[in-house]
N, C-alpha and C. Protein backbone atom coordinates (compact mmCIF):
# COMPACT_ATOMS: atom_id res chain seq x y z
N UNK A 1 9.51 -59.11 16.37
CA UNK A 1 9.44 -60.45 15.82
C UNK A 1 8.00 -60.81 15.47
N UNK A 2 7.01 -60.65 16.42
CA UNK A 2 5.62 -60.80 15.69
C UNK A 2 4.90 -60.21 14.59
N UNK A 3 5.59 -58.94 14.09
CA UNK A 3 5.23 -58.91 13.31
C UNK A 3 5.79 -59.48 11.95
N UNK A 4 7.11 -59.73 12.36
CA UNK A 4 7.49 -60.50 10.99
C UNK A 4 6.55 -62.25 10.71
N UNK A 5 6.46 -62.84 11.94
CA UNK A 5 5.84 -63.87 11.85
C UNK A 5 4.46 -63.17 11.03
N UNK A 6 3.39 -62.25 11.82
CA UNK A 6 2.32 -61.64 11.12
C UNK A 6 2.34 -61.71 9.61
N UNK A 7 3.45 -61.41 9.48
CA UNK A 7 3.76 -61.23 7.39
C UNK A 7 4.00 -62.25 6.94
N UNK A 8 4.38 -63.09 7.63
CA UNK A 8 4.65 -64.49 6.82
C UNK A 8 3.53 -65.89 7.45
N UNK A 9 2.25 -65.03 7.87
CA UNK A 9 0.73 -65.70 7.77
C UNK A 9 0.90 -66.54 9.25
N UNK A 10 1.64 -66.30 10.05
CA UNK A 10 0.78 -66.47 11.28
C UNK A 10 -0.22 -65.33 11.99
N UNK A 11 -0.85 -66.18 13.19
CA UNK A 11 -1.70 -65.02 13.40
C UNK A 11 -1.63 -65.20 15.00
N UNK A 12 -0.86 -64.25 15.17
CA UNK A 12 -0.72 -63.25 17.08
C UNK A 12 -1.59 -63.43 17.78
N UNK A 13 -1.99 -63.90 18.86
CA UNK A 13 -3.62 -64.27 19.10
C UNK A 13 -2.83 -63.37 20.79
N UNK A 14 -1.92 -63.35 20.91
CA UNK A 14 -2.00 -62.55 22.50
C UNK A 14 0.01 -62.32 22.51
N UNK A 15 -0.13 -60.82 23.32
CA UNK A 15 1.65 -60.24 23.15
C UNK A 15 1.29 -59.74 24.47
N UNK A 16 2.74 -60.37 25.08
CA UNK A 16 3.28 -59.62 26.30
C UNK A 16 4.30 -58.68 26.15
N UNK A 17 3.83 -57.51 26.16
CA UNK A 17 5.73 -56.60 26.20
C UNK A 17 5.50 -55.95 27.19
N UNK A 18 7.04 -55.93 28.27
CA UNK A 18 6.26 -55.27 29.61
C UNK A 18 7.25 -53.66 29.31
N UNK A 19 8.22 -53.16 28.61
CA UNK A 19 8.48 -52.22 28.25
C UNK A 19 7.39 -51.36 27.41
N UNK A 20 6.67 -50.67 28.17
CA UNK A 20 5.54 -49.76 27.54
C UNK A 20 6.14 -49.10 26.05
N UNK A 21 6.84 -48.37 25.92
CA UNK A 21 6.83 -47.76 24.82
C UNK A 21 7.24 -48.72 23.57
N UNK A 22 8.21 -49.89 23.77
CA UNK A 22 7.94 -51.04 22.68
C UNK A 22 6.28 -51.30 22.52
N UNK A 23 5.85 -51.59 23.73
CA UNK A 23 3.76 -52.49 22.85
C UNK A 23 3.61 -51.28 22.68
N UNK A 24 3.48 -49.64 23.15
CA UNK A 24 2.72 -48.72 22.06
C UNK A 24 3.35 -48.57 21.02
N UNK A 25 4.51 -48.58 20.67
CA UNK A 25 5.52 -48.86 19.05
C UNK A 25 4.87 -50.01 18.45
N UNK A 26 4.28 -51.40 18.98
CA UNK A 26 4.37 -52.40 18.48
C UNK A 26 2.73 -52.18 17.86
N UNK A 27 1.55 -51.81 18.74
CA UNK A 27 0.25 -51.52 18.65
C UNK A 27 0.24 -50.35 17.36
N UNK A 28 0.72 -49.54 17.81
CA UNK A 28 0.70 -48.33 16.66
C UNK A 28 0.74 -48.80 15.42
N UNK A 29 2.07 -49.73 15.01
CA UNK A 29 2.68 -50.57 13.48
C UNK A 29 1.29 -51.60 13.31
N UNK A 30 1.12 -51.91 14.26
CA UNK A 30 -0.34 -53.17 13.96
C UNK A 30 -0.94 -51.92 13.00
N UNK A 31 -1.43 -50.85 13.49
CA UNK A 31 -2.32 -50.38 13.28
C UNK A 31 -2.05 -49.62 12.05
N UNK A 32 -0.70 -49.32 12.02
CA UNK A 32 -0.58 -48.80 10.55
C UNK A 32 -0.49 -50.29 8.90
N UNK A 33 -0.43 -51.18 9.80
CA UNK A 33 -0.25 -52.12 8.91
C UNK A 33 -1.41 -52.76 8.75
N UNK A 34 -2.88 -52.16 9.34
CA UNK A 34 -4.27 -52.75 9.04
C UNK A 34 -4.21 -53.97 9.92
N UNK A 35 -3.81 -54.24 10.61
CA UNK A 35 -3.49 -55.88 11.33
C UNK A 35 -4.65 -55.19 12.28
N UNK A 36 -5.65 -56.29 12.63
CA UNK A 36 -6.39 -56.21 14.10
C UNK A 36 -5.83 -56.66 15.59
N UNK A 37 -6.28 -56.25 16.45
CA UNK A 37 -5.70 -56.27 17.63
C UNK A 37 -5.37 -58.19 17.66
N UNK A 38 -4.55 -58.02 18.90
CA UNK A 38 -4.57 -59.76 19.10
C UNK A 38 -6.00 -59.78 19.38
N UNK A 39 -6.48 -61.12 19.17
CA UNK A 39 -7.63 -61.81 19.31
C UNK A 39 -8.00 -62.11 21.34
N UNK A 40 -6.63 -62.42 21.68
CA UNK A 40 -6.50 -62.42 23.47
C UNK A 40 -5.90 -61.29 23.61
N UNK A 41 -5.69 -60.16 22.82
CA UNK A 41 -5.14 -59.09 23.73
C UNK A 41 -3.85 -58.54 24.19
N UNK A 42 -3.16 -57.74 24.87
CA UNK A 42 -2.43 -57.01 25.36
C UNK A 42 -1.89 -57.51 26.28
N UNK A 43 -0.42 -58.02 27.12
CA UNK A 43 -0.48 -57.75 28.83
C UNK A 43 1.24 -57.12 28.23
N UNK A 44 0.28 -55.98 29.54
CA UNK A 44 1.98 -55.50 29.92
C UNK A 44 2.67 -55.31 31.21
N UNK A 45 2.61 -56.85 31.89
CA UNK A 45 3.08 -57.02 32.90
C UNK A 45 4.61 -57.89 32.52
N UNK A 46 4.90 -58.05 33.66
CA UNK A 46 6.35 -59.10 33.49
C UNK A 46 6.03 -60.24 33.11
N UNK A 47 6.87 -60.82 32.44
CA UNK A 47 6.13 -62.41 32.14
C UNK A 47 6.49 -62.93 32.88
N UNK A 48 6.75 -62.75 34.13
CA UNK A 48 6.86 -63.64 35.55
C UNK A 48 4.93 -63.65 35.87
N UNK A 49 4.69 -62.81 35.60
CA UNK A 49 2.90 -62.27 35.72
C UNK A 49 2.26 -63.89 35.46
N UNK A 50 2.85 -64.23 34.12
CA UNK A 50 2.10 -65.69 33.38
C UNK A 50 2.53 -66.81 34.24
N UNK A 51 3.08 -66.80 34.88
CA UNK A 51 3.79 -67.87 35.79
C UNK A 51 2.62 -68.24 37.42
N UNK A 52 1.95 -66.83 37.37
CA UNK A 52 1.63 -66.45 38.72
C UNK A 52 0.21 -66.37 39.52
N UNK A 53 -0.34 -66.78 39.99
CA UNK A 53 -1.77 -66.28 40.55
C UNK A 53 -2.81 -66.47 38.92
N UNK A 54 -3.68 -65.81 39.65
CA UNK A 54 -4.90 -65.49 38.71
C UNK A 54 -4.55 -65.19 37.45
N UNK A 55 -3.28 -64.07 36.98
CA UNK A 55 -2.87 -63.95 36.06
C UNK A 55 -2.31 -65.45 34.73
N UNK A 56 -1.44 -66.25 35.66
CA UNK A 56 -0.93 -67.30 35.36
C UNK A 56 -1.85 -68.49 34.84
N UNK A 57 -3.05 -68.37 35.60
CA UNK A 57 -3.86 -68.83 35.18
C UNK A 57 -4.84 -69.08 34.10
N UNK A 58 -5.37 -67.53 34.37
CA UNK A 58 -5.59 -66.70 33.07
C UNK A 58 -5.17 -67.31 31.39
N UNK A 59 -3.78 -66.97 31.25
CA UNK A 59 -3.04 -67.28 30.55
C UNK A 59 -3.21 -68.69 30.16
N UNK A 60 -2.91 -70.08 30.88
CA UNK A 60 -2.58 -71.12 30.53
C UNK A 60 -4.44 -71.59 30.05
N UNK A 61 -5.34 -71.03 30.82
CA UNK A 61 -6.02 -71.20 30.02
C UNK A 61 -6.95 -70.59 28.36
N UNK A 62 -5.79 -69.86 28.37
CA UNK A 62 -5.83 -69.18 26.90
C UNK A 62 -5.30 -70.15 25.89
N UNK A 63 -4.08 -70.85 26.01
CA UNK A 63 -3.47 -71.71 25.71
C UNK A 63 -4.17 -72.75 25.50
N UNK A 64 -5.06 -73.16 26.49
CA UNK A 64 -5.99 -74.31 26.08
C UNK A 64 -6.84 -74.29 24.96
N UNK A 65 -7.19 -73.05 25.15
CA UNK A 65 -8.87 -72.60 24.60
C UNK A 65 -7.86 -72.54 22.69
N UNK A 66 -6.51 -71.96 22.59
CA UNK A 66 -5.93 -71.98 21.28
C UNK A 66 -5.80 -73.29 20.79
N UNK A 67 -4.98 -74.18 21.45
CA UNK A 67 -5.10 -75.25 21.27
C UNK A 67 -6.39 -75.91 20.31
N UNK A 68 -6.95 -75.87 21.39
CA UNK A 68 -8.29 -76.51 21.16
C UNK A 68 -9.42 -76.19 19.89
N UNK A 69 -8.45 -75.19 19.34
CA UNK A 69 -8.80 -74.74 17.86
C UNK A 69 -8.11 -75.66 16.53
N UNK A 70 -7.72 -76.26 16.95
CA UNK A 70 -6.52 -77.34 16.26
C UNK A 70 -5.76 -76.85 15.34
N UNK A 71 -5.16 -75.60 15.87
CA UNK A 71 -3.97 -75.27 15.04
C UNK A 71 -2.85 -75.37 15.85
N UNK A 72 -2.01 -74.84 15.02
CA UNK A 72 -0.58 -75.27 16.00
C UNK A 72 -0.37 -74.28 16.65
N UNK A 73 0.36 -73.87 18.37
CA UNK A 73 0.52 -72.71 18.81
C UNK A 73 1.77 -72.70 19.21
N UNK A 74 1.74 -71.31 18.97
CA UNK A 74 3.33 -71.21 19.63
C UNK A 74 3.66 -70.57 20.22
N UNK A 75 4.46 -70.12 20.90
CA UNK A 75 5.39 -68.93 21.61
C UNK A 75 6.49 -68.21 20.97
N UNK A 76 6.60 -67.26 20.51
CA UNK A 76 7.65 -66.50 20.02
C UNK A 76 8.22 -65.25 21.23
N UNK A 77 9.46 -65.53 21.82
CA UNK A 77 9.96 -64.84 22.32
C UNK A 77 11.41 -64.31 22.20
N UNK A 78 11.63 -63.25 22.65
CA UNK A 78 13.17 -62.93 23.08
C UNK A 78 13.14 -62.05 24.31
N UNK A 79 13.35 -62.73 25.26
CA UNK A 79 13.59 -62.31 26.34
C UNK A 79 15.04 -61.16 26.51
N UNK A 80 14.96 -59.91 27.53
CA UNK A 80 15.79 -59.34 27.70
C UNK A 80 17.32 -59.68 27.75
N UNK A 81 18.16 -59.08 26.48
CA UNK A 81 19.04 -59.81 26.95
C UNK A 81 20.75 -59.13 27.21
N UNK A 82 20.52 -58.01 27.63
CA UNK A 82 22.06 -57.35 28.50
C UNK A 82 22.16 -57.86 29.34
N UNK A 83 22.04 -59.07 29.70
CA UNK A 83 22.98 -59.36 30.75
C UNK A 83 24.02 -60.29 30.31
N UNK A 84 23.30 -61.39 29.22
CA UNK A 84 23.91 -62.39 28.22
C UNK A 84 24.94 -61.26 26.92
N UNK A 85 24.61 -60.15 26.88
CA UNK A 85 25.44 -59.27 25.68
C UNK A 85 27.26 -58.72 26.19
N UNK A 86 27.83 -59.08 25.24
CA UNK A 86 29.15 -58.92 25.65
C UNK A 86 29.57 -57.58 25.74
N UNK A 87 28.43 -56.47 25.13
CA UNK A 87 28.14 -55.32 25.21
C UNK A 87 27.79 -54.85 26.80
N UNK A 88 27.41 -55.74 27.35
CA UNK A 88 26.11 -55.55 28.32
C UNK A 88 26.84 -55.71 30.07
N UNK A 89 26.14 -56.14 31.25
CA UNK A 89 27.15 -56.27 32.27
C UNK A 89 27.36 -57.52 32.30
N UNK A 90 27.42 -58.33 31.56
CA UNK A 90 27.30 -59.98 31.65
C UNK A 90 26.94 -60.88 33.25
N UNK A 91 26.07 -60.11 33.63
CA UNK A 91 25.89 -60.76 34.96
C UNK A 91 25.06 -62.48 34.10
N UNK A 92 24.99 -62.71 33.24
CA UNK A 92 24.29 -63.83 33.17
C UNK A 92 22.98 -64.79 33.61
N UNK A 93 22.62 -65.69 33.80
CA UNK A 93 20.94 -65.49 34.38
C UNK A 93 21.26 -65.56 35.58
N UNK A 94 21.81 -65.18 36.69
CA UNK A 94 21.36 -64.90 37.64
C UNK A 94 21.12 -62.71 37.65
N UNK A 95 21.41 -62.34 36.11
CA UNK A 95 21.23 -60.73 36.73
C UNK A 95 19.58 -60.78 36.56
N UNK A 96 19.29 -59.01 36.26
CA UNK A 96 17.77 -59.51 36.37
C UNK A 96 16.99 -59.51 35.33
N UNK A 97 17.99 -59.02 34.32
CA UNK A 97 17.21 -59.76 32.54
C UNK A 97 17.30 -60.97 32.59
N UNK A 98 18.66 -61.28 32.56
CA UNK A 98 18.95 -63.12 32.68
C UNK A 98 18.57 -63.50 33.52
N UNK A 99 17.19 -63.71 34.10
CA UNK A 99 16.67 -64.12 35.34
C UNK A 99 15.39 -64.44 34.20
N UNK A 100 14.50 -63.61 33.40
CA UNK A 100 13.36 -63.80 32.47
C UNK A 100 13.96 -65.06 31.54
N UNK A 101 14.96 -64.75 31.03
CA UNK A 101 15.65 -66.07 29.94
C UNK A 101 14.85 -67.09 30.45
N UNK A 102 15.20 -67.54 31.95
CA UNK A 102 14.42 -68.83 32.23
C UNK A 102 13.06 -68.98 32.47
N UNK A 103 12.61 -67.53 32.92
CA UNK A 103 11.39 -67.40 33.29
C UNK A 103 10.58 -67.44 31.90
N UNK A 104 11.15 -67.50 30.59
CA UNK A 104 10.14 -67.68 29.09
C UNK A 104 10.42 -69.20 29.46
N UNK A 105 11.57 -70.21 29.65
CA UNK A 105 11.73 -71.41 29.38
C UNK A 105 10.41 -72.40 30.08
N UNK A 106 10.44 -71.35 31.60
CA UNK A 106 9.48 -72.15 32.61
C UNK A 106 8.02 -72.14 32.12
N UNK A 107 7.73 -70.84 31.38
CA UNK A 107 6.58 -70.68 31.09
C UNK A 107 6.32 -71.37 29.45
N UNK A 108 7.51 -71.98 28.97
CA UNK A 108 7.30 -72.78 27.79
C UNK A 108 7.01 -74.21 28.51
N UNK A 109 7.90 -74.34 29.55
CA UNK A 109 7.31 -75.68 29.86
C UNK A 109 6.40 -76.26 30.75
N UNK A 110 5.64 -75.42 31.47
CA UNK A 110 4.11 -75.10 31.91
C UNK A 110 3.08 -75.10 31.23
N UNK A 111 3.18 -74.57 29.84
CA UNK A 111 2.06 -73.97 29.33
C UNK A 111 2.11 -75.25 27.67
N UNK A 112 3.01 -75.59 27.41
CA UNK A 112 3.62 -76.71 26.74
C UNK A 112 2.84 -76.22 25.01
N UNK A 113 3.30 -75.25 24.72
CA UNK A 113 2.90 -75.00 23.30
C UNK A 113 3.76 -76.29 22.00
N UNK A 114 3.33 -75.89 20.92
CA UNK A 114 3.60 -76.84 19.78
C UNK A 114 4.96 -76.69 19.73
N UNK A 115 5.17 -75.53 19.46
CA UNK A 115 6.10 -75.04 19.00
C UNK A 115 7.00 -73.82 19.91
N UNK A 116 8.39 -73.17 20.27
CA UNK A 116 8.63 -72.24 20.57
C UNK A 116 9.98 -71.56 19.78
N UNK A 117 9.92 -70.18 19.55
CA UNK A 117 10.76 -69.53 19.29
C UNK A 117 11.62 -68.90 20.27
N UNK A 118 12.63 -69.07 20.35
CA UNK A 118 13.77 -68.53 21.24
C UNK A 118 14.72 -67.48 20.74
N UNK A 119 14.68 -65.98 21.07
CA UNK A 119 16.00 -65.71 20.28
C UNK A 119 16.16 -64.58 21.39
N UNK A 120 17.57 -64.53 21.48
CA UNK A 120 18.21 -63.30 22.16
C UNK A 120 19.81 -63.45 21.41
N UNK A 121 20.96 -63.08 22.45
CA UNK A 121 22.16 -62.64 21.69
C UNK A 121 23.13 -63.52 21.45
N UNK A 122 24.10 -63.14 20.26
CA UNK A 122 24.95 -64.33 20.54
C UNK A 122 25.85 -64.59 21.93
N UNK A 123 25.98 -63.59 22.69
CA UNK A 123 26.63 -63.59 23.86
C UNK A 123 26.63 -65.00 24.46
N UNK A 124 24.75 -65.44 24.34
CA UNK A 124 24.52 -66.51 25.32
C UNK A 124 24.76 -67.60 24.56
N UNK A 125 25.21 -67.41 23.43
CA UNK A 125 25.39 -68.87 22.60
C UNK A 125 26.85 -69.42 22.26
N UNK A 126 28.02 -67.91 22.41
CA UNK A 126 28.83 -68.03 22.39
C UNK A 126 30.09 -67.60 23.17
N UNK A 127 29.65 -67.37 24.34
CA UNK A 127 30.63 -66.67 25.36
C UNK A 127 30.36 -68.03 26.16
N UNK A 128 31.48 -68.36 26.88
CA UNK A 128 32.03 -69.62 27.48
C UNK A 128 30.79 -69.05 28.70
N UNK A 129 31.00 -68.19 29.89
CA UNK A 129 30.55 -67.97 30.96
C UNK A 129 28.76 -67.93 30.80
N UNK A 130 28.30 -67.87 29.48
CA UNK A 130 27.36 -68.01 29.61
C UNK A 130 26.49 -69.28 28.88
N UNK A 131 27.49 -70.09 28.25
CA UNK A 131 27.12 -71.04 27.88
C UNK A 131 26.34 -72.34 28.25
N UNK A 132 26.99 -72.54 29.16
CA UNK A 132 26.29 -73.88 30.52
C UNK A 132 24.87 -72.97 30.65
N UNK A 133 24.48 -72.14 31.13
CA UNK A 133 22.94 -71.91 30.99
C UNK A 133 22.01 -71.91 29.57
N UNK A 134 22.48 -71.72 28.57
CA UNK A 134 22.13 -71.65 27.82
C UNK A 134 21.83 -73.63 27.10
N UNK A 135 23.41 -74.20 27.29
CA UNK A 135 23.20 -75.70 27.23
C UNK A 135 22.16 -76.48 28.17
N UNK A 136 21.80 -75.78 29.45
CA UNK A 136 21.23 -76.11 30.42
C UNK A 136 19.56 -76.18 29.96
N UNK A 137 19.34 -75.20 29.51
CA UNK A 137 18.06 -74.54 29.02
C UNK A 137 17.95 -75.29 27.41
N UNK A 138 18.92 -75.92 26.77
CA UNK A 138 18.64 -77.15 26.03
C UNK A 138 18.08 -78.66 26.07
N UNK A 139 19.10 -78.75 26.97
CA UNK A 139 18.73 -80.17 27.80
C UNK A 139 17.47 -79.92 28.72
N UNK A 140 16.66 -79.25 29.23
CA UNK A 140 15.69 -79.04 29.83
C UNK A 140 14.28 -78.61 28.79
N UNK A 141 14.76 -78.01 27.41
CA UNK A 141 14.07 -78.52 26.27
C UNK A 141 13.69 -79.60 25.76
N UNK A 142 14.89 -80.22 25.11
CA UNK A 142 14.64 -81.90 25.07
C UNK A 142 14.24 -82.49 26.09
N UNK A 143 14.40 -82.37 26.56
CA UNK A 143 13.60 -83.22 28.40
C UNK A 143 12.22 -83.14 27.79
N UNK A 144 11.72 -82.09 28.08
CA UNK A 144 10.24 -81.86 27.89
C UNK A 144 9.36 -82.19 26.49
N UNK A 145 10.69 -83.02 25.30
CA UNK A 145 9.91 -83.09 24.21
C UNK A 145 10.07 -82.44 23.14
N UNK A 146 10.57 -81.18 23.31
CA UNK A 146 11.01 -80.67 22.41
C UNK A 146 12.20 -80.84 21.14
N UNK A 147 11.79 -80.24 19.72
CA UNK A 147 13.11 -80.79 18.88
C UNK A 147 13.58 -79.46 18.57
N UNK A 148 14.97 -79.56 18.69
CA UNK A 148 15.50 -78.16 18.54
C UNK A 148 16.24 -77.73 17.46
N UNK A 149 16.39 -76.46 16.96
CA UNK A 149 17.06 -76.06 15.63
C UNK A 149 17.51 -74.62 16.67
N UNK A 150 19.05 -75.16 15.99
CA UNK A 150 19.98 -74.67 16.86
C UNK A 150 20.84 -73.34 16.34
N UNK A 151 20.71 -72.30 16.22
CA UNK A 151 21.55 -71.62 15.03
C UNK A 151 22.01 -70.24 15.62
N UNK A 152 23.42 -69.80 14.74
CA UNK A 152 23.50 -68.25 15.01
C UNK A 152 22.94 -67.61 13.99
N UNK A 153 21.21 -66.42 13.64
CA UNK A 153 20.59 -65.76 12.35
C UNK A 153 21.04 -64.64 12.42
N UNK A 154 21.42 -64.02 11.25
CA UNK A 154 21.96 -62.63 11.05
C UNK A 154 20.39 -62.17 10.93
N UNK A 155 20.00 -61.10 11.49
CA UNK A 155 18.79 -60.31 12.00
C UNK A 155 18.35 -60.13 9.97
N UNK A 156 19.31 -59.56 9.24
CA UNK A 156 18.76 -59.05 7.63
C UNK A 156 17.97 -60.44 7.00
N UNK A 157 18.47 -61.51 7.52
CA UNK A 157 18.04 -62.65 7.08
C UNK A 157 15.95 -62.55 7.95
C-alpha cells in the first residue's frame, strides 16, 4: 500500500513491517523505483513495539516532529488479517493477528494522526461473528474525532 500512496505523491516518512521478507521486498521495490529511504526509517518490530517503552515513545515523538511540519500525516495500515478471513481460522480479534487489528486502532488513537487508512478483509466487514469488532472499532473512531469512509475496494481499483 505505501507504495501506491508513494505514486500518487505522498511521501512515507517511516514503515513498520514486522514480516522480514515483506520490508526486504518492500525496500528492494523502493529501490528499484529510485524512491529514497523513509526519511524516519525502518522498524521491524511488532507494532505493539509503538505502543511500548522507549520504542513507543520514540515513535509518538516522530509524529510530533511530522506534524509540526504542517502537513497532513497519516497512518496507512493493514494489519494481519487470517484471523478476520473466511479463508483463515476466524478466531477473530481475540486470535493473534486479530489481536494487532486493535493494536493499529490504539496506536491511531495515541498517536492521533490527520488522517488514517484502514484496510484488511472483507471477512471483518462482512461476516456476522466478526462484525461487532469491527463496528466497535468504528464507534471508537468517531469517539476520537474521526470521519469515516466506509467501503468494500476491489484491490484492481
Amino acid at each position: 500500500m505505501d507504495l501506491g500512496f508513494e505514486n500518487s505523491g505522498f511521501d512515507v516518512a517511516f514503515v513498520n513491517e514486522y514480516h522480514l521478507p515483506f520490508l526486504k521486498a518492500y525496500q528492494f521495490s523502493r529501490k528499484q523505483m529510485g524512491i529514497a529511504p523513509p526519511r524516519y526509517g525502518y522498524n521491524a518490530d511488532s507494532i505493539e513495539s509503538l505502543l511500548e517503552n522507549e520504542t513507543g515513545k520514540n515513535f509518538s515523538e516522530l509524529v510530533v516532529k511530522a506534524k509540526s511540519s504542517g502537513q497532513l500525516v497519516g497512518f496507512i495500515g493493514g494489519p494481519p488479517c487470517p484471523d478476520f478471513s473466511v479463508g483463515g481460522k476466524n478466531r477473530g480479534s481475540t486470535g493473534t493477528n486479530g489481536k494487532l487489528t486493535r493494536t493499529y486502532f490504539e496506536l491511531i488513537f495515541k498517536d492521533r494522526p490527520d488522517f488514517f487508512v484502514f484496510e484488511n478483509v472483507k471477512g471483518l466487514w462482512r461476516t456476522k461473528l466478526h462484525r461487532k469488532f469491527y463496528e466497535e472499532m468504528k464507534l471508537m473512531s468517531k469517539s476520537a474525532g474521526y470521519v469515516l469512509v466506509d467501503r468494500l475496494t476491489n484491490a484492481i481499483e
